[in-house]
Protein backbone atom coordinates (compact mmCIF):
# COMPACT_ATOMS: atom_id res chain seq x y z
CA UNK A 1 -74.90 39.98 11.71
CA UNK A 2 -72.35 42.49 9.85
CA UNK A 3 -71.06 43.06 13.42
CA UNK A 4 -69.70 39.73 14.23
CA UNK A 5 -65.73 38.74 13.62
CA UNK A 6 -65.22 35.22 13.12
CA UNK A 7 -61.72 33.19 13.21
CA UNK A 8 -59.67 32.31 10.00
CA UNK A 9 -57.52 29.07 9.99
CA UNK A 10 -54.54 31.22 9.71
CA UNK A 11 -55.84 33.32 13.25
CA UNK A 12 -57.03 36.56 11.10
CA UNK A 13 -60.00 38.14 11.74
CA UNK A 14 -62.45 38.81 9.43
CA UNK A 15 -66.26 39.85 9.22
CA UNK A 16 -68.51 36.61 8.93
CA UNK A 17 -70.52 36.62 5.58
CA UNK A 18 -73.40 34.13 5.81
CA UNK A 19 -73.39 34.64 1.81
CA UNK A 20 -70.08 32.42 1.56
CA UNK A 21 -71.43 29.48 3.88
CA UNK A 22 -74.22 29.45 0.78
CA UNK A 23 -72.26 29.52 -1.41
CA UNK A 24 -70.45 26.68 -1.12
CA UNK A 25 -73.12 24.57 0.23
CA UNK A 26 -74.32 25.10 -3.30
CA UNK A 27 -71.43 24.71 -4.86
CA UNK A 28 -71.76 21.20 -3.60
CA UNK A 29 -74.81 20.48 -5.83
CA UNK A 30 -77.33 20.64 -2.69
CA UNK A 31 -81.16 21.71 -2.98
CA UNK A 32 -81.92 25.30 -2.25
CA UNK A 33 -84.15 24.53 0.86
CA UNK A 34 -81.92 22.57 2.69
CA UNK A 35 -79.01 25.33 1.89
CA UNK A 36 -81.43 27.69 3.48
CA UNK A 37 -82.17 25.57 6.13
CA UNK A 38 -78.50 25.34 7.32
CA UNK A 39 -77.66 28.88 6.61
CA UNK A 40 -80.74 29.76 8.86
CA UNK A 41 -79.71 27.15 11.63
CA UNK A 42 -75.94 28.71 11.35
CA UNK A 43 -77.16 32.23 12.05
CA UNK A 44 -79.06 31.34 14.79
CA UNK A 45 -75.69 29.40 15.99
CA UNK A 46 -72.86 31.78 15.15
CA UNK A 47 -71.56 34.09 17.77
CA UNK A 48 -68.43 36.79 17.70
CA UNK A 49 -64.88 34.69 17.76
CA UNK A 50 -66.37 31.45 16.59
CA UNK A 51 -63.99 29.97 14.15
CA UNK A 52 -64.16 28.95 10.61
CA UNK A 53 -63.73 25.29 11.52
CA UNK A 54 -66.68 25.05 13.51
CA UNK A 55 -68.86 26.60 10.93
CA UNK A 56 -67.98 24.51 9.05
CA UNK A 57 -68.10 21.07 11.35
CA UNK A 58 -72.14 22.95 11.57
CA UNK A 59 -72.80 22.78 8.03
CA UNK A 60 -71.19 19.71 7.19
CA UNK A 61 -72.54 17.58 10.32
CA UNK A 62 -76.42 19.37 9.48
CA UNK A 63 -75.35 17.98 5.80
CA UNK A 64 -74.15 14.55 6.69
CA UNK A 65 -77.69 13.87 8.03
CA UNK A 66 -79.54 14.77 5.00
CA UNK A 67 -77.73 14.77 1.78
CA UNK A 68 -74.64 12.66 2.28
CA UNK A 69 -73.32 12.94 -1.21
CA UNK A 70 -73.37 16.61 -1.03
CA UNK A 71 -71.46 16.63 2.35
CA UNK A 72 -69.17 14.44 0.49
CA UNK A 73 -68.84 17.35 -2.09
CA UNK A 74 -68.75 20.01 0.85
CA UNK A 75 -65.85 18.40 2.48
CA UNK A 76 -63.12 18.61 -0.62
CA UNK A 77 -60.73 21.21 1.10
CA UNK A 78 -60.86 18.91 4.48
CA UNK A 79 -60.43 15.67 2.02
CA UNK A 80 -57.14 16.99 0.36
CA UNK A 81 -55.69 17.44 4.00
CA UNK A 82 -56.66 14.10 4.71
CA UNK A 83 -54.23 12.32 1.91
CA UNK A 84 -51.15 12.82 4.26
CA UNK A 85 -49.52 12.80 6.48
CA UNK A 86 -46.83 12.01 3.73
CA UNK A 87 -48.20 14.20 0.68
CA UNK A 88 -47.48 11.24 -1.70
CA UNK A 89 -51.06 10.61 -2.39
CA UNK A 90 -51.48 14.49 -3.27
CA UNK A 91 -48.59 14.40 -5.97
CA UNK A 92 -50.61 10.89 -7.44
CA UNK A 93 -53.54 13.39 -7.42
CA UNK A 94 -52.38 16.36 -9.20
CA UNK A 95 -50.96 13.24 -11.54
CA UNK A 96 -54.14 12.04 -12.23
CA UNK A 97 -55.63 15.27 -12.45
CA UNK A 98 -53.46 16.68 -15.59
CA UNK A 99 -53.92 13.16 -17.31
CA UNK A 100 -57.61 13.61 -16.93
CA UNK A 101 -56.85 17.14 -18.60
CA UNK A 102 -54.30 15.70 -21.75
CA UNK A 103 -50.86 15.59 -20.25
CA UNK A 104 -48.86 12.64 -20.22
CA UNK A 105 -47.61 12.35 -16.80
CA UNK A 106 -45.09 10.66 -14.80
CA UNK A 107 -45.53 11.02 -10.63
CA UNK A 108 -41.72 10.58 -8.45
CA UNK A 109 -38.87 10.86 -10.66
CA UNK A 110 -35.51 11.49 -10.51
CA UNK A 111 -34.45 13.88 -13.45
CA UNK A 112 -30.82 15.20 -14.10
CA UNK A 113 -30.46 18.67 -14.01
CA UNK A 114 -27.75 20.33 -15.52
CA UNK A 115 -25.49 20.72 -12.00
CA UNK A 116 -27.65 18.08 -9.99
CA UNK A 117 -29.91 15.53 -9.92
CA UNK A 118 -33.29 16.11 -8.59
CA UNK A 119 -36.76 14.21 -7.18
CA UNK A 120 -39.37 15.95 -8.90
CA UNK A 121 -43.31 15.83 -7.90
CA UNK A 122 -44.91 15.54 -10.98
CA UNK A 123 -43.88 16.02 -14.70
CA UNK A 124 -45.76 16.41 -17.43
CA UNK A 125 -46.16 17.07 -21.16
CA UNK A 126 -48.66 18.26 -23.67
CA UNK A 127 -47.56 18.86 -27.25
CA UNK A 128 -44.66 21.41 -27.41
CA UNK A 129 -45.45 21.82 -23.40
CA UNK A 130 -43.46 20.25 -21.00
CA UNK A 131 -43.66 21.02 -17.12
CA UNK A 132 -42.20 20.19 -13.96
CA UNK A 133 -43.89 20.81 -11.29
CA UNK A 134 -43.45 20.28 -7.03
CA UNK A 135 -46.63 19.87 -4.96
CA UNK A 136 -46.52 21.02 -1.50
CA UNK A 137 -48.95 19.31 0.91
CA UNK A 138 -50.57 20.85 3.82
CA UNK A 139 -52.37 18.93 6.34
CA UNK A 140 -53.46 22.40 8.27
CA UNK A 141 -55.19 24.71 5.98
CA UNK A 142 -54.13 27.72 8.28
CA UNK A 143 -50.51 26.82 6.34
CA UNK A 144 -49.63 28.88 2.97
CA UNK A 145 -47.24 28.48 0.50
CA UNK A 146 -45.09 31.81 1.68
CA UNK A 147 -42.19 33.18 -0.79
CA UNK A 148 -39.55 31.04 -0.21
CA UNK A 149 -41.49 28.03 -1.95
CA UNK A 150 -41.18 29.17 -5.61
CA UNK A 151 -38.13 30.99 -4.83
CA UNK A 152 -36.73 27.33 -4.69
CA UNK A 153 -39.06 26.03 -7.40
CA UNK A 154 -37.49 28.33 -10.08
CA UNK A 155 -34.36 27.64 -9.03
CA UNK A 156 -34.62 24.01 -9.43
CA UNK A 157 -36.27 24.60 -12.57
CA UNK A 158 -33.84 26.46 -14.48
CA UNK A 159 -31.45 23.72 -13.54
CA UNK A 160 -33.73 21.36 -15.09
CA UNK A 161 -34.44 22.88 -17.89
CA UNK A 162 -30.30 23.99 -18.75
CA UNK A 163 -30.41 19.96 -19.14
CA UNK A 164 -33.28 20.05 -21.03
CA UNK A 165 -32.47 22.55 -23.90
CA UNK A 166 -29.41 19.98 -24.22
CA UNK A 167 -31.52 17.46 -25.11
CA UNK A 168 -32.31 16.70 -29.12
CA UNK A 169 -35.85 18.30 -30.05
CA UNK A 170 -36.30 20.40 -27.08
CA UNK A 171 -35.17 23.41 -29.24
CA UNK A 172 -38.88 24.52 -30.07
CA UNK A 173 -40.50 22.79 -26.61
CA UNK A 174 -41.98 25.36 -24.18
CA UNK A 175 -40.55 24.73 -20.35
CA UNK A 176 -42.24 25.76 -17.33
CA UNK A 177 -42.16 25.20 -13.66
CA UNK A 178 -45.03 25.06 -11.49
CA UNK A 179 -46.17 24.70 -7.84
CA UNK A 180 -49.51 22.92 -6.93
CA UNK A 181 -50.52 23.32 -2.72
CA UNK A 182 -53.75 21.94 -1.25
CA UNK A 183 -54.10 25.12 0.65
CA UNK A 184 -53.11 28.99 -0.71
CA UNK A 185 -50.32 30.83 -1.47
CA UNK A 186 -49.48 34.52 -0.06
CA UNK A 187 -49.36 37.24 -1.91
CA UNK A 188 -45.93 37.51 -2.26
CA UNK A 189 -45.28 34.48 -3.59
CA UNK A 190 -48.40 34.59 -6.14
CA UNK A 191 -46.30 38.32 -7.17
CA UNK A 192 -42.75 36.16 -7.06
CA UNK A 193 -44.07 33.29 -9.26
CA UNK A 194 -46.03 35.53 -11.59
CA UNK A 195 -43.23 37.48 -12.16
CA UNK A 196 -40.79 34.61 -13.03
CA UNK A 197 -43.28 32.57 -14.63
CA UNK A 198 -43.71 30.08 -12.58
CA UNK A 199 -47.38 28.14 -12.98
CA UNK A 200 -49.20 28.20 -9.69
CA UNK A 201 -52.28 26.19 -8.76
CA UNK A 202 -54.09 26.50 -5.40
CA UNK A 203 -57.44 25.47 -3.72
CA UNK A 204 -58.76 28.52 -5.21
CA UNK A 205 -56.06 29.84 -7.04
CA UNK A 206 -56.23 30.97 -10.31
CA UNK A 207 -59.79 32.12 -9.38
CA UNK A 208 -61.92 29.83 -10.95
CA UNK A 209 -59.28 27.24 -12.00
CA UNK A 210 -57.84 26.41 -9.07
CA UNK A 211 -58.05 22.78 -7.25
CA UNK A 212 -61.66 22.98 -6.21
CA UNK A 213 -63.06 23.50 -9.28
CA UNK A 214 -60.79 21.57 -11.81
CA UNK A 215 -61.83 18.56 -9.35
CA UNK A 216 -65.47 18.90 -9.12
CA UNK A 217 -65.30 19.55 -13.12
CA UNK A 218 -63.54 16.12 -13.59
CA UNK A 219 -65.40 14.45 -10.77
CA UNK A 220 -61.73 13.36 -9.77
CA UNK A 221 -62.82 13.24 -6.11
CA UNK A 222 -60.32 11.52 -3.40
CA UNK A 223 -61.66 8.64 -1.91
CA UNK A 224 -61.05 10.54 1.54
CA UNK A 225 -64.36 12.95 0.63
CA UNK A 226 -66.22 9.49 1.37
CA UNK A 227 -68.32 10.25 4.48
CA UNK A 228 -69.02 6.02 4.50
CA UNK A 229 -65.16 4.89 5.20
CA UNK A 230 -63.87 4.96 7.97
CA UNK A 231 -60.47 6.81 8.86
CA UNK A 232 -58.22 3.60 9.34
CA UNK A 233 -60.20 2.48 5.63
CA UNK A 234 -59.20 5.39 3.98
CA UNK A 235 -55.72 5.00 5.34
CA UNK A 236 -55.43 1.52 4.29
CA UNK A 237 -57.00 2.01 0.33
CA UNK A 238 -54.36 5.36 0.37
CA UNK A 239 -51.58 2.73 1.62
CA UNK A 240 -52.33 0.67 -1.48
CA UNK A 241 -51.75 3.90 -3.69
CA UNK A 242 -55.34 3.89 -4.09
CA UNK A 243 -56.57 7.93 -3.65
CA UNK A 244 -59.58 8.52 -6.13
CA UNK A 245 -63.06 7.45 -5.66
CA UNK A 246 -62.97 6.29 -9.43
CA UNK A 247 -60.15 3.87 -8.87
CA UNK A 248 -62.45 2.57 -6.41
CA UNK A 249 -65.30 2.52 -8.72
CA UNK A 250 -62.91 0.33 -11.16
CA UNK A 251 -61.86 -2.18 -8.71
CA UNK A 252 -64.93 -2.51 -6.01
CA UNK A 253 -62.79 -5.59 -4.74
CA UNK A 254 -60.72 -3.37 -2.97
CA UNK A 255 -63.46 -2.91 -0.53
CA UNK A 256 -63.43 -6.48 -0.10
CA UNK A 257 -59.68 -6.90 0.23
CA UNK A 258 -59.46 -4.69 3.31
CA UNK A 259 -62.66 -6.25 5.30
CA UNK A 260 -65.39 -4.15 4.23
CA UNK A 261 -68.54 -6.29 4.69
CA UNK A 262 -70.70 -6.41 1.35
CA UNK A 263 -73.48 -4.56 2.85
CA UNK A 264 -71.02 -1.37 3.50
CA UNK A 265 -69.79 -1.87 0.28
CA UNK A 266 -73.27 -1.69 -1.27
CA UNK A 267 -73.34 2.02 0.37
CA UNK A 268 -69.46 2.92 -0.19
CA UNK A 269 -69.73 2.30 -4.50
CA UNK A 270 -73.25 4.13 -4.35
CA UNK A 271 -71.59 7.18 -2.74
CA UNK A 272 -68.37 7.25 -4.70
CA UNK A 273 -70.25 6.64 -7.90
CA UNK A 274 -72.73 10.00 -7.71
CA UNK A 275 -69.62 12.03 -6.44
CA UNK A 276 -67.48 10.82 -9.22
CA UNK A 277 -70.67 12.39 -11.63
CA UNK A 278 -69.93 16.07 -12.34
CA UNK A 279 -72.48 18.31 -12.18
């Protein structure tokens, strides 16, 4: 097994480790024998210059057909790519995600900066803390955020936040920009933001706070993790500015409102009500 390469999203190389597969079908709450029974079935499967994406289409189909909450769970990365193609549903996520966590937040607005105006993602204040943050949306997971992302960020930023010393009571308010991406960010920019101070959220980045977790710990799931709608269902609840499985929770009519027949939506609320549970 140690001898067999496997394909990356972004085309690297790299030794398959049967030990990450299990982890993350655990990570997606499922029972210990069926993780071993799809980690045995996968190393039976796997062969040299097999690709990450069909590992995981393995796990999650084998998952599907058994636990379909959990494959729900499993499929967060792929669900995040899913909220395009124009990234507006992401920047209403990472909204609702920091007023889940205490933030006051307001999604799309224009704020002067002090040469320009300028469209900003996502701001958002806590206390003394006041952030403005851009979210950059990948619908290909083999995409990072390279350098030249927070390079621009900061610059933007410090424009902002000229305008905002201005500004009466700002004086003792801590400013910070920030990047949030559905995929990862290289290492250069992780050493570039870092270094300027930028605050920089990822799928996995910081490890153990990024995306993944700070979603599964809220139970914030988007309603495109639902293995029970349909694609052009998804589309048409994320048309609606709908993206969380909660919202649907809230408003089951919704369901109803785009032609779901009651019996579907009997399975639909189930679903989105155990993955909105955190565990």
């Amino acid at each position: 097994m140690d001898k067999i390469n496997i394909i990356k999203a972004n085309g690297d190389k790299a030794p398959f480790e049967i030990e990450k597969v299990r982890i993350s079908l655990e990570r997606a709450g499922t029972d210990k024998l069926l993780v071993e029974e799809i980690v045995q079935d996968i190393v039976k499967e796997v062969y040299d210059g097999m690709t990450t994406k069909k590992i995981y289409q393995m796990a999650f189909r084998m998952l599907k057909g058994k636990a379909r909450v959990n494959a729900s769970r499993y499929k967060l990365k792929k669900a995040l790519m899913e909220l395009g193609p124009s990234g507006y549903p992401f920047e209403k996520l990472v909204g609702k995600l920091l007023a889940h966590e205490g933030f006051d937040t307001k999604v799309g607005v224009i704020v002067q900066g002090n040469c320009v105006q300028h469209e900003v993602d996502v701001i958002a204040l806590k206390d003394n803390r006041h952030f403005m943050i851009e979210c950059k949306y990948h619908s290909d997971q083999g995409r990072y955020c390279n350098v030249k992302i927070p390079l621009y960020i900061q610059s933007r930023f410090l424009d902002v936040e000229k305008q905002w010393e201005k500004q009466q009571g700002h004086e003792t308010k801590f400013h910070q920009g920030g990047v949030y991406t559905n995929t990862r960010f290289t290492t250069d920019a992780i050493q570039y933001g870092t270094c300027v101070g930028l605050l920089l959220t990822s799928w996995d980045y910081p490890k153990g706070d990024g995306l993944k977790e700070r979603i599964d710990r809220s139970g914030l799931h988007p309603l495109t993790s639902l293995t029970t709608l349909t694609k052009i269902e998804k589309s048409k609840l994320l048309d609606k500015g709908i993206v969380l499985c909660k919202e649907i929770n809230k408003s089951p009519s919704l369901l109803e409102q785009i032609g779901i027949s009651k019996r579907r939506q009997k399975d639909i609320l189930e679903d989105s009500e155990k993955l909105c549970t955190t565990h």
